[in-house]
C-alpha atoms as a PDB file:
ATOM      1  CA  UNK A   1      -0.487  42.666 -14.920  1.00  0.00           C
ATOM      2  CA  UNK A   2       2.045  41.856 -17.411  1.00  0.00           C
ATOM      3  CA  UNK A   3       5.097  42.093 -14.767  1.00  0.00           C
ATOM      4  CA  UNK A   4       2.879  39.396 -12.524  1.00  0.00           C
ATOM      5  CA  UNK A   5       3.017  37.270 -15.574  1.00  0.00           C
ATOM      6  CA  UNK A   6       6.474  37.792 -15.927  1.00  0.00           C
ATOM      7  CA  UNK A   7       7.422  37.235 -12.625  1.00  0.00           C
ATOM      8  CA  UNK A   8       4.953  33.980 -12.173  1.00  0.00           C
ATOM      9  CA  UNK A   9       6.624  32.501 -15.164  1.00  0.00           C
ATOM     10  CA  UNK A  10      10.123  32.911 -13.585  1.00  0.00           C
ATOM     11  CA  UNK A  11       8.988  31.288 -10.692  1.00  0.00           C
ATOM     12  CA  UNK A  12       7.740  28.903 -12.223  1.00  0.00           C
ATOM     13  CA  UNK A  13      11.509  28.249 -13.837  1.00  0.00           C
ATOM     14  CA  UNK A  14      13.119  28.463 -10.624  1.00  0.00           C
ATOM     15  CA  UNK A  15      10.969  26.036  -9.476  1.00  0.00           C
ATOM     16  CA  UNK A  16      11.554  23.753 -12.034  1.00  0.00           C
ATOM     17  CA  UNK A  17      15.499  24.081 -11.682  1.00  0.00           C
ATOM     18  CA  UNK A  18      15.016  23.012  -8.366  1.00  0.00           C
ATOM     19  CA  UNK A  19      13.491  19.288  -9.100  1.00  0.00           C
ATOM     20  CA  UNK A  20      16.147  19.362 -11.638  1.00  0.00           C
ATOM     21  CA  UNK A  21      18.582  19.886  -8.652  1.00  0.00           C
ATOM     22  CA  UNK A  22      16.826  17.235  -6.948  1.00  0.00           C
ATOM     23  CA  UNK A  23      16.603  14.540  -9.152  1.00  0.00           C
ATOM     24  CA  UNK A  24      20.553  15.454  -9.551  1.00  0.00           C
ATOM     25  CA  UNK A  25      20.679  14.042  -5.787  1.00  0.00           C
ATOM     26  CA  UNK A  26      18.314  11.650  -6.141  1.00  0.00           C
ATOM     27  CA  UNK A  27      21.086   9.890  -8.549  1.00  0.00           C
ATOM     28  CA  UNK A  28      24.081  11.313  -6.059  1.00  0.00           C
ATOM     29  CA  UNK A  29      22.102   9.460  -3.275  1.00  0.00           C
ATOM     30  CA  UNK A  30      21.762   5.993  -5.330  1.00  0.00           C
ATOM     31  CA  UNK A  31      25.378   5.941  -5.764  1.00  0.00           C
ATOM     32  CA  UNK A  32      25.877   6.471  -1.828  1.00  0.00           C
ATOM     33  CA  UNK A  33      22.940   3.366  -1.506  1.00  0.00           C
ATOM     34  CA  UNK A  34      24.892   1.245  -4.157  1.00  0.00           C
ATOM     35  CA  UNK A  35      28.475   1.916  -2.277  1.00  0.00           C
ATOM     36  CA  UNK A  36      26.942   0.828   1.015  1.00  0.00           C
ATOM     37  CA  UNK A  37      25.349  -2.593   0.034  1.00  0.00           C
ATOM     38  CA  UNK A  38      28.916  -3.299  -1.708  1.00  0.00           C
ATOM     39  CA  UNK A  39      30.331  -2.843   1.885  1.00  0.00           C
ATOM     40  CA  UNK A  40      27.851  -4.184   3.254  1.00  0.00           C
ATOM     41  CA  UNK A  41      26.333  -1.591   5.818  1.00  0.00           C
ATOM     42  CA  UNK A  42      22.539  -2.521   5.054  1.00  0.00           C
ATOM     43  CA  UNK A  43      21.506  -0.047   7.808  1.00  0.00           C
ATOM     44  CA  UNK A  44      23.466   3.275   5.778  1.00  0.00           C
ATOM     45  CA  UNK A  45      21.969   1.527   2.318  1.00  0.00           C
ATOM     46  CA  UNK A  46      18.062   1.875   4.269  1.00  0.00           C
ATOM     47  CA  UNK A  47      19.495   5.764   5.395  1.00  0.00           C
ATOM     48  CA  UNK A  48      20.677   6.514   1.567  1.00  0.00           C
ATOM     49  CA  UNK A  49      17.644   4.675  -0.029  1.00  0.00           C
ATOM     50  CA  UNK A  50      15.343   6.923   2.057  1.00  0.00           C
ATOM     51  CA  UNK A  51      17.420  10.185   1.079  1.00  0.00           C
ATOM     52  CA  UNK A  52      16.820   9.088  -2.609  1.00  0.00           C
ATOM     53  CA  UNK A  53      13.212   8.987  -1.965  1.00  0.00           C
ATOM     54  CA  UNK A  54      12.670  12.207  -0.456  1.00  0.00           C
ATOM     55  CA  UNK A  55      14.750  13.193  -2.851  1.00  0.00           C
ATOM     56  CA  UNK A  56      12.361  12.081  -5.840  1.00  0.00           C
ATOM     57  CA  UNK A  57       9.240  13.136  -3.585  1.00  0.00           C
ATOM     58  CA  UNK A  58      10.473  16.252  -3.944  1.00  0.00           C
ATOM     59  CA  UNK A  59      11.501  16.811  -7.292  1.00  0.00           C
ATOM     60  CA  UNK A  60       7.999  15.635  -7.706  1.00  0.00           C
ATOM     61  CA  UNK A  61       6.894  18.254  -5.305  1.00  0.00           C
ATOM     62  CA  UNK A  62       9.003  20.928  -7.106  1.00  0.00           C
ATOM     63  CA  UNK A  63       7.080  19.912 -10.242  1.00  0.00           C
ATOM     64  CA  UNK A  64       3.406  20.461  -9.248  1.00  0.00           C
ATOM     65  CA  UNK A  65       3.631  23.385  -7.368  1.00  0.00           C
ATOM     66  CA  UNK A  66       5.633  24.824 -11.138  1.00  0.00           C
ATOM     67  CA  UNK A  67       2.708  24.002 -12.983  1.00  0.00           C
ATOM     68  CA  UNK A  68       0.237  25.278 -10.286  1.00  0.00           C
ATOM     69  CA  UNK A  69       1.771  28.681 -10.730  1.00  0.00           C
ATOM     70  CA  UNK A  70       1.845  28.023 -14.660  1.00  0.00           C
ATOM     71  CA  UNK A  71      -1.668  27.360 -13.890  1.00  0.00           C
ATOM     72  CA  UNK A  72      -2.170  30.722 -12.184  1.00  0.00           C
ATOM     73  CA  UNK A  73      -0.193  31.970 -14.752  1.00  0.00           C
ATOM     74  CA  UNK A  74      -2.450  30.898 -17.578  1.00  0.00           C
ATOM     75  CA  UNK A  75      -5.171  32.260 -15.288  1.00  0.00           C
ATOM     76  CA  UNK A  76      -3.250  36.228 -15.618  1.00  0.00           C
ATOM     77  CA  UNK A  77      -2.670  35.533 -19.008  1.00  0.00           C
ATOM     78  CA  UNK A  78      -6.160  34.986 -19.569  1.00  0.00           C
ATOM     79  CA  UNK A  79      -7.075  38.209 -17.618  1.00  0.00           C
ATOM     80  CA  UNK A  80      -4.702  40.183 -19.889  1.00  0.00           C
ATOM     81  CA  UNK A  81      -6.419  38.923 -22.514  1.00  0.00           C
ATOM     82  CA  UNK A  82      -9.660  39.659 -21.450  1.00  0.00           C
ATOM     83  CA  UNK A  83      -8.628  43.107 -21.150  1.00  0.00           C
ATOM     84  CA  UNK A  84      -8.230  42.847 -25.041  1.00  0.00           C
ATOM     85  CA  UNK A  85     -11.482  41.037 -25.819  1.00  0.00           C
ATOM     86  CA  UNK A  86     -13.111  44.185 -23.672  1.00  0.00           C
ATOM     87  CA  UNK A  87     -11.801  46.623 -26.291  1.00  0.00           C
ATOM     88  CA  UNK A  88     -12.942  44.042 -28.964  1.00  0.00           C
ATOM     89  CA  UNK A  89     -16.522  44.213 -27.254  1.00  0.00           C
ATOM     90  CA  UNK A  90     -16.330  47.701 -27.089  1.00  0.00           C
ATOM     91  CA  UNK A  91     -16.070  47.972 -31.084  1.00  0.00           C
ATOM     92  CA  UNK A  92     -18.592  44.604 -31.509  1.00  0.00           C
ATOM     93  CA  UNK A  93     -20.857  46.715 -29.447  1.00  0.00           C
ATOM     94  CA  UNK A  94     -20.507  49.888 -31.769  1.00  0.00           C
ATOM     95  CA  UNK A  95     -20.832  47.541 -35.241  1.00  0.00           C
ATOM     96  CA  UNK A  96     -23.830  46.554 -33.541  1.00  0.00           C
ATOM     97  CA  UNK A  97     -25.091  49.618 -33.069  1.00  0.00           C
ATOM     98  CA  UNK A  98     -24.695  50.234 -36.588  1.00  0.00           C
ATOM     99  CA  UNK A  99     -25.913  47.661 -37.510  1.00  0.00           C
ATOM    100  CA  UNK A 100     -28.991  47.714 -35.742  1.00  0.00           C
ATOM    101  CA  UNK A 101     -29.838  51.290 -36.963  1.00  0.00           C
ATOM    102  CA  UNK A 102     -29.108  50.218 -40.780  1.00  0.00           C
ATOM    103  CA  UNK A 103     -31.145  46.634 -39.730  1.00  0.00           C
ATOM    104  CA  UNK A 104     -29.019  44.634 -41.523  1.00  0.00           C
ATOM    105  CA  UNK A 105     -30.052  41.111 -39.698  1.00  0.00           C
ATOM    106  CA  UNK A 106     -27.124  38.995 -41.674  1.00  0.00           C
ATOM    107  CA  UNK A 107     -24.352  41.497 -40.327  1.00  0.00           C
ATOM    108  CA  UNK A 108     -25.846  41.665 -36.616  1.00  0.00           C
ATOM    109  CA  UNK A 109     -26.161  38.020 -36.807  1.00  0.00           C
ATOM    110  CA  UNK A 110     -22.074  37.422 -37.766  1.00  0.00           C
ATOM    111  CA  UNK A 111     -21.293  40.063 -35.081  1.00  0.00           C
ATOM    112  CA  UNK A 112     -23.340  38.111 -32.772  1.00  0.00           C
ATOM    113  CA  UNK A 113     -21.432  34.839 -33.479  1.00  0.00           C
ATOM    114  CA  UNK A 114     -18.494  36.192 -32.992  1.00  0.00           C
ATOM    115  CA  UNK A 115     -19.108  37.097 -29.511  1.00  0.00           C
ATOM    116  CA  UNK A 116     -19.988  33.725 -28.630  1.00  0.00           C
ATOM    117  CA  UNK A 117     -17.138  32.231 -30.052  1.00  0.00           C
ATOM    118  CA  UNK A 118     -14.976  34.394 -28.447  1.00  0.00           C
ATOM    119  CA  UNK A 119     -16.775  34.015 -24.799  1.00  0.00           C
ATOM    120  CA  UNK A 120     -16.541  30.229 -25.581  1.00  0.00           C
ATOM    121  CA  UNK A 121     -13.023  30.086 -26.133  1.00  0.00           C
ATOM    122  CA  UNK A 122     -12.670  31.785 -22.599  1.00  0.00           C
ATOM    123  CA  UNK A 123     -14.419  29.177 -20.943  1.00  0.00           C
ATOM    124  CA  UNK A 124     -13.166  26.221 -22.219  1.00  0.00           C
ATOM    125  CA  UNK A 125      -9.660  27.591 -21.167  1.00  0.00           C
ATOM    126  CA  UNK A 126     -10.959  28.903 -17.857  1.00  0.00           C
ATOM    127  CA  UNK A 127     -12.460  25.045 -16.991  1.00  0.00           C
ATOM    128  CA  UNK A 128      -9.191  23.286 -18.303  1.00  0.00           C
ATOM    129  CA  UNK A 129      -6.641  25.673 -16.188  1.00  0.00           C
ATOM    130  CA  UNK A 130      -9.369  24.602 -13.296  1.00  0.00           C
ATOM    131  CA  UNK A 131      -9.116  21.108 -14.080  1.00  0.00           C
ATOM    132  CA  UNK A 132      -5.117  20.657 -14.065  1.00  0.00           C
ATOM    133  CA  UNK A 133      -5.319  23.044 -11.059  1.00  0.00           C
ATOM    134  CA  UNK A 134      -7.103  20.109  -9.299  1.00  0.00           C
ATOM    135  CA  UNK A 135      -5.055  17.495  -9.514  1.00  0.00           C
ATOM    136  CA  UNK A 136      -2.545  17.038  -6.671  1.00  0.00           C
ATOM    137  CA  UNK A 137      -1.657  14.009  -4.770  1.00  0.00           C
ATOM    138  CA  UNK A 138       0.969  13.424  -2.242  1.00  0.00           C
ATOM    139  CA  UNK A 139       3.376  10.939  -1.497  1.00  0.00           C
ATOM    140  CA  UNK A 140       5.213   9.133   1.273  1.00  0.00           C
ATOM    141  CA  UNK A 141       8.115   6.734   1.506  1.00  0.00           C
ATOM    142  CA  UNK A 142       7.055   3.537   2.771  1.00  0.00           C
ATOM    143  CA  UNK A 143       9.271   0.400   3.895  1.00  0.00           C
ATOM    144  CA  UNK A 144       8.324  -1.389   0.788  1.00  0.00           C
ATOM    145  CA  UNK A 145       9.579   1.090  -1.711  1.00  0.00           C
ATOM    146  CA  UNK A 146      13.087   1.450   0.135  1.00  0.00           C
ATOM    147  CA  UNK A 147      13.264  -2.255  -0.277  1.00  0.00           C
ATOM    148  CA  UNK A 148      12.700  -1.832  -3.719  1.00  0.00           C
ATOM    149  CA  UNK A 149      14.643   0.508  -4.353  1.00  0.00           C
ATOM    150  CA  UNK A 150      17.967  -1.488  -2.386  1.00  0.00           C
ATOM    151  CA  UNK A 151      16.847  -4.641  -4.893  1.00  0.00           C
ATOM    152  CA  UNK A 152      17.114  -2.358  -7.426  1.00  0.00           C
ATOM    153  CA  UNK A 153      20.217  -0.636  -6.821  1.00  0.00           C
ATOM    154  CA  UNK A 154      21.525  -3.815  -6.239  1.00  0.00           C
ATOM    155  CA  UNK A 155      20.560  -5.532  -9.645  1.00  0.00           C
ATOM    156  CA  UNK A 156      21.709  -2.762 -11.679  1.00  0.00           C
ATOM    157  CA  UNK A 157      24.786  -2.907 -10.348  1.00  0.00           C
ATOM    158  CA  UNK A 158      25.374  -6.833 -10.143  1.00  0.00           C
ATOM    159  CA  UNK A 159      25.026  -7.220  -6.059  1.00  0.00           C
ATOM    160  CA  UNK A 160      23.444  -9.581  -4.642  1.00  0.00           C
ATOM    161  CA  UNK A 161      21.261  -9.763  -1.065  1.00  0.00           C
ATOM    162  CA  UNK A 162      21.830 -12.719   1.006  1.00  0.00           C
ATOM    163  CA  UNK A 163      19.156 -13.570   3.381  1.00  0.00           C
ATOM    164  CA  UNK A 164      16.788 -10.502   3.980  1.00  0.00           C
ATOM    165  CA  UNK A 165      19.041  -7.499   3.387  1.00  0.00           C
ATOM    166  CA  UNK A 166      21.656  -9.108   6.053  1.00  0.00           C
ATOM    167  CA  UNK A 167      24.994  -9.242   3.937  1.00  0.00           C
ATOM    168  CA  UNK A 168      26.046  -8.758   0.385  1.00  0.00           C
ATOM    169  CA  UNK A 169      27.613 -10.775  -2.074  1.00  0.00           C
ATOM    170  CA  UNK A 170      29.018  -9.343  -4.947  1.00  0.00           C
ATOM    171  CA  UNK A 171      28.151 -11.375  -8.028  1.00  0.00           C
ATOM    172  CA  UNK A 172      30.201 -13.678  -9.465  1.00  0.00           C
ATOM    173  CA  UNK A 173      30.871 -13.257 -13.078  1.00  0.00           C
ATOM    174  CA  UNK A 174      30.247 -15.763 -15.707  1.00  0.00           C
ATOM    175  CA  UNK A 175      32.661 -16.843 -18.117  1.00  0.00           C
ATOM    176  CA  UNK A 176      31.837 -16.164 -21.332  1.00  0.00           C
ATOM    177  CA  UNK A 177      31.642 -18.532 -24.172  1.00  0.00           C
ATOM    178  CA  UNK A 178      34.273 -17.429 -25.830  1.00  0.00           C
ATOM    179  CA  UNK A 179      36.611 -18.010 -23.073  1.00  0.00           C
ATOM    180  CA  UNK A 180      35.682 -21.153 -22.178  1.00  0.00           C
ATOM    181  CA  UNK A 181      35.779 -22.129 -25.772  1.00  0.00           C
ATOM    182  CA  UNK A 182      39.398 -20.714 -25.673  1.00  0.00           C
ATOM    183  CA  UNK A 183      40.349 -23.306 -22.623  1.00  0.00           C
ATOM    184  CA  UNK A 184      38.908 -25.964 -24.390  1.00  0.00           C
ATOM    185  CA  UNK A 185      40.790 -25.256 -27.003  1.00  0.00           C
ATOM    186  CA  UNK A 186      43.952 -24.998 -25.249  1.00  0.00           C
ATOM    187  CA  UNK A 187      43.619 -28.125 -23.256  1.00  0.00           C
ATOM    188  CA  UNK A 188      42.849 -30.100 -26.385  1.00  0.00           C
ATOM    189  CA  UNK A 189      45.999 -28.619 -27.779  1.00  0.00           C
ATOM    190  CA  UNK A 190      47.961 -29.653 -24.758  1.00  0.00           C
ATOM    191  CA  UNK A 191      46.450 -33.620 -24.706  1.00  0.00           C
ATOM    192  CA  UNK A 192      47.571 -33.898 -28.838  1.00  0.00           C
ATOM    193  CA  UNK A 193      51.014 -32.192 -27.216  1.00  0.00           C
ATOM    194  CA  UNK A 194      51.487 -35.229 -24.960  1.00  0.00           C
ATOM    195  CA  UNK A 195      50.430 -38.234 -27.558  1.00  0.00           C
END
């Protein structure tokens, strides 16, 4: 059992390199969808913006199915375990034995105890590995979130749409108030120049 842990627990790492890998071309795939709405090829930006999605989805993907197999991995882990609480059983049931042929109530009574706390424990991890075993949803990539994802691109970058994804115009940058305090300045300079 221990090499199934082993082995689900690498998985597990593999799997999570992977959305790694993906979210590494989820970024590659922005930079595509931020080239193409500088040149202005709206129809490549949609192609890029969906590639970026997919490429999130799955990364997502990559994700839960790595901790449904930590989940089954808990599950084995458990099982191991349980293997050990057996033996501990074994020996509970011998000190009870004992105990019940000396009678003493107080020490049957702690031995007891601690067989329901341990069978407790179990099942309060058994019901949350079930629990975060349940959860799943899936996702698509709908027209809306490419769109978004364009605007996005395109604000972070300082592009703007014109019209509804038709053309792009980079955007013009602002002077800053320093500069334009420095032409004041120099224009000032050049009026006292000429009086």
């Amino acid at each position: 059992m221990e090499n199934q842990l082993f082995t689900l627990k690498f998985t597990s790492k593999q799997l999570q390199r992977q959305s790694k890998k993906c979210e590494k071309n989820e970024k590659d795939q922005k930079l595509k969808l931020k080239k193409a709405i500088e040149q202005g090829n709206i129809d490549g930006a949609r192609i890029y913006a969906q590639n970026a999605i997919r490429e999130k989805n799955q990364a997502l993907n990559y994700l839960r199915l790595a901790s449904r197999i930590d989940g089954v991995a808990a599950r084995v882990e458990t099982a191991v375990r349980m293997k050990a609480v057996t033996g501990s059983m074994a020996n509970i049931v011998k000190a009870m034995d004992k105990s019940m042929k000396s009678m003493d109530l107080e020490k049957m009574t702690m031995v007891m105890d601690q067989f329901e706390k341990q069978f407790e424990d179990l099942d309060v991890q058994s019901e949350y590995v079930e629990a975060a075993m349940s959860q799943s949803t899936t996702l698509s990539t709908p027209a809306d979130q490419v769109d978004l994802l364009i605007n996005q691109v395109a604000d972070e970058h300082g592009l703007e749409l014109a019209g509804k994804l038709g053309t792009v115009v980079p955007v013009a940058a602002t002077p800053s108030p320093f500069q334009e305090q420095d032409e004041l300045t120099e224009r000032l300079n050049k009026l006292k120049q000429k009086s």
